[in-house]
Protein backbone atom coordinates (compact mmCIF):
# COMPACT_ATOMS: atom_id res chain seq x y z
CA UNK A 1 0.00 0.00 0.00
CA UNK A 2 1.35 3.12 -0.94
CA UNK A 3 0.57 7.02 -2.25
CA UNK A 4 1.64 10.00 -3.79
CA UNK A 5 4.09 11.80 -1.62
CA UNK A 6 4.49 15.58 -1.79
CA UNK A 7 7.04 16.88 -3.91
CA UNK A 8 9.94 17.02 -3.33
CA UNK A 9 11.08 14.37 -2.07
CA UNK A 10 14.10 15.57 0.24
CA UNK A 11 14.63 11.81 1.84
CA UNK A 12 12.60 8.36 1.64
CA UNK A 13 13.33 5.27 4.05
CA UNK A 14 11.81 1.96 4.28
CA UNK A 15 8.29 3.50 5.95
CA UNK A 16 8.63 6.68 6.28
CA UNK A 17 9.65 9.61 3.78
CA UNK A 18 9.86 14.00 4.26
CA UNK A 19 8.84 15.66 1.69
CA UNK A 20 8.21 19.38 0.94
CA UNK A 21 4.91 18.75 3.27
CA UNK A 22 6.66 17.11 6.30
CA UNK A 23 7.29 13.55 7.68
CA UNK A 24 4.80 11.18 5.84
CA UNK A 25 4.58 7.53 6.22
CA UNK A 26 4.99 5.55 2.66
CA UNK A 27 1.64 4.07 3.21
CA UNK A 28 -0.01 7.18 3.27
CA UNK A 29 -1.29 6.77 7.06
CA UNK A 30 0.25 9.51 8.60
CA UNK A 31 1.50 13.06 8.00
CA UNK A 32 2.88 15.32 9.82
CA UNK A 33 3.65 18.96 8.81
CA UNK A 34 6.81 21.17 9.08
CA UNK A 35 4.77 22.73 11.89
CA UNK A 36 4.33 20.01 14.28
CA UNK A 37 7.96 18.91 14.07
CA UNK A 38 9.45 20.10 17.05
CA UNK A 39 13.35 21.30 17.29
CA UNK A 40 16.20 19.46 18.58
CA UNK A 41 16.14 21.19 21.99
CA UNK A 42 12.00 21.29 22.20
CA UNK A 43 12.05 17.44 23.26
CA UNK A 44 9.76 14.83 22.02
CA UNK A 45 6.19 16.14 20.57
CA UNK A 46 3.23 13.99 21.65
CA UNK A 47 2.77 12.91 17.92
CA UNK A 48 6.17 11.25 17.61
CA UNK A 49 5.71 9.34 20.93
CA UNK A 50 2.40 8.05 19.89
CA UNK A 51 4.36 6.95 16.28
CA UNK A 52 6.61 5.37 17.77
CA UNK A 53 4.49 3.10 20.04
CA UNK A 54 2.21 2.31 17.17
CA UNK A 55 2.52 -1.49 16.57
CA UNK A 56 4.80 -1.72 13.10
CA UNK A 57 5.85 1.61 13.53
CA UNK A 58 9.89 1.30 12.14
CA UNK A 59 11.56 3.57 14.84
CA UNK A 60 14.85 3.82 13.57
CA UNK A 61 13.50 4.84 10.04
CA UNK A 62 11.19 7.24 12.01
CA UNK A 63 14.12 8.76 13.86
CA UNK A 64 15.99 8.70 10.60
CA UNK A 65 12.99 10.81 9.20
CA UNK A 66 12.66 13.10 11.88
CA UNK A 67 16.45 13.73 11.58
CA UNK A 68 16.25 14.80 7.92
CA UNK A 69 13.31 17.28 8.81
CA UNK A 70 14.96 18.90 11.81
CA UNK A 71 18.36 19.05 9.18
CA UNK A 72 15.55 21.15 6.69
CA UNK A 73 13.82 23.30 9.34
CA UNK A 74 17.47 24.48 10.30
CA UNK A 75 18.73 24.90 7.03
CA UNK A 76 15.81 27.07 6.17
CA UNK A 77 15.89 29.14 9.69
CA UNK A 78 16.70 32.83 9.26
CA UNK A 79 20.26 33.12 10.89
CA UNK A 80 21.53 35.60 13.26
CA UNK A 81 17.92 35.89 14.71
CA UNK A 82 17.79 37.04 18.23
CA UNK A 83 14.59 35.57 19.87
């Protein structure tokens, strides 16, 4: 089972993929926007612990996913921004 993912495709693992919308799962299941992924340093959102005990959920390509995203959100974070 499987669906069109949002283009681009910046990364795409063995369940899970992020794409110009977010994290989405390869079955087309889940989705998760830029939004809702939290920072490095904002801990774990309640989404991605939910995911992750999901029965079949493939944590380390998950992770993997959620790595890639945070790399994204960074890279496109104004710099020298005082908050």
């Amino acid at each position: 089972m499987s669906h069109d993912l949002g283009e681009p495709v910046h990364w795409q693992g063995r369940q899970w993929a992020v794409t110009a919308y977010g994290i989405e799962a390869l079955d087309g299941m889940y989705h998760v926007p830029f939004s809702e992924i939290p920072g490095a340093d904002d801990g774990p959102a309640p989404w991605l612990e939910a995911l992750r005990r999901r029965y079949g959920t493939d944590r380390d390509d998950l992770d993997a996913a959620l790595k890639v995203a945070r790399g994204i959100l960074s890279a496109a974070a104004p710099t020298g921004a005082e908050g």
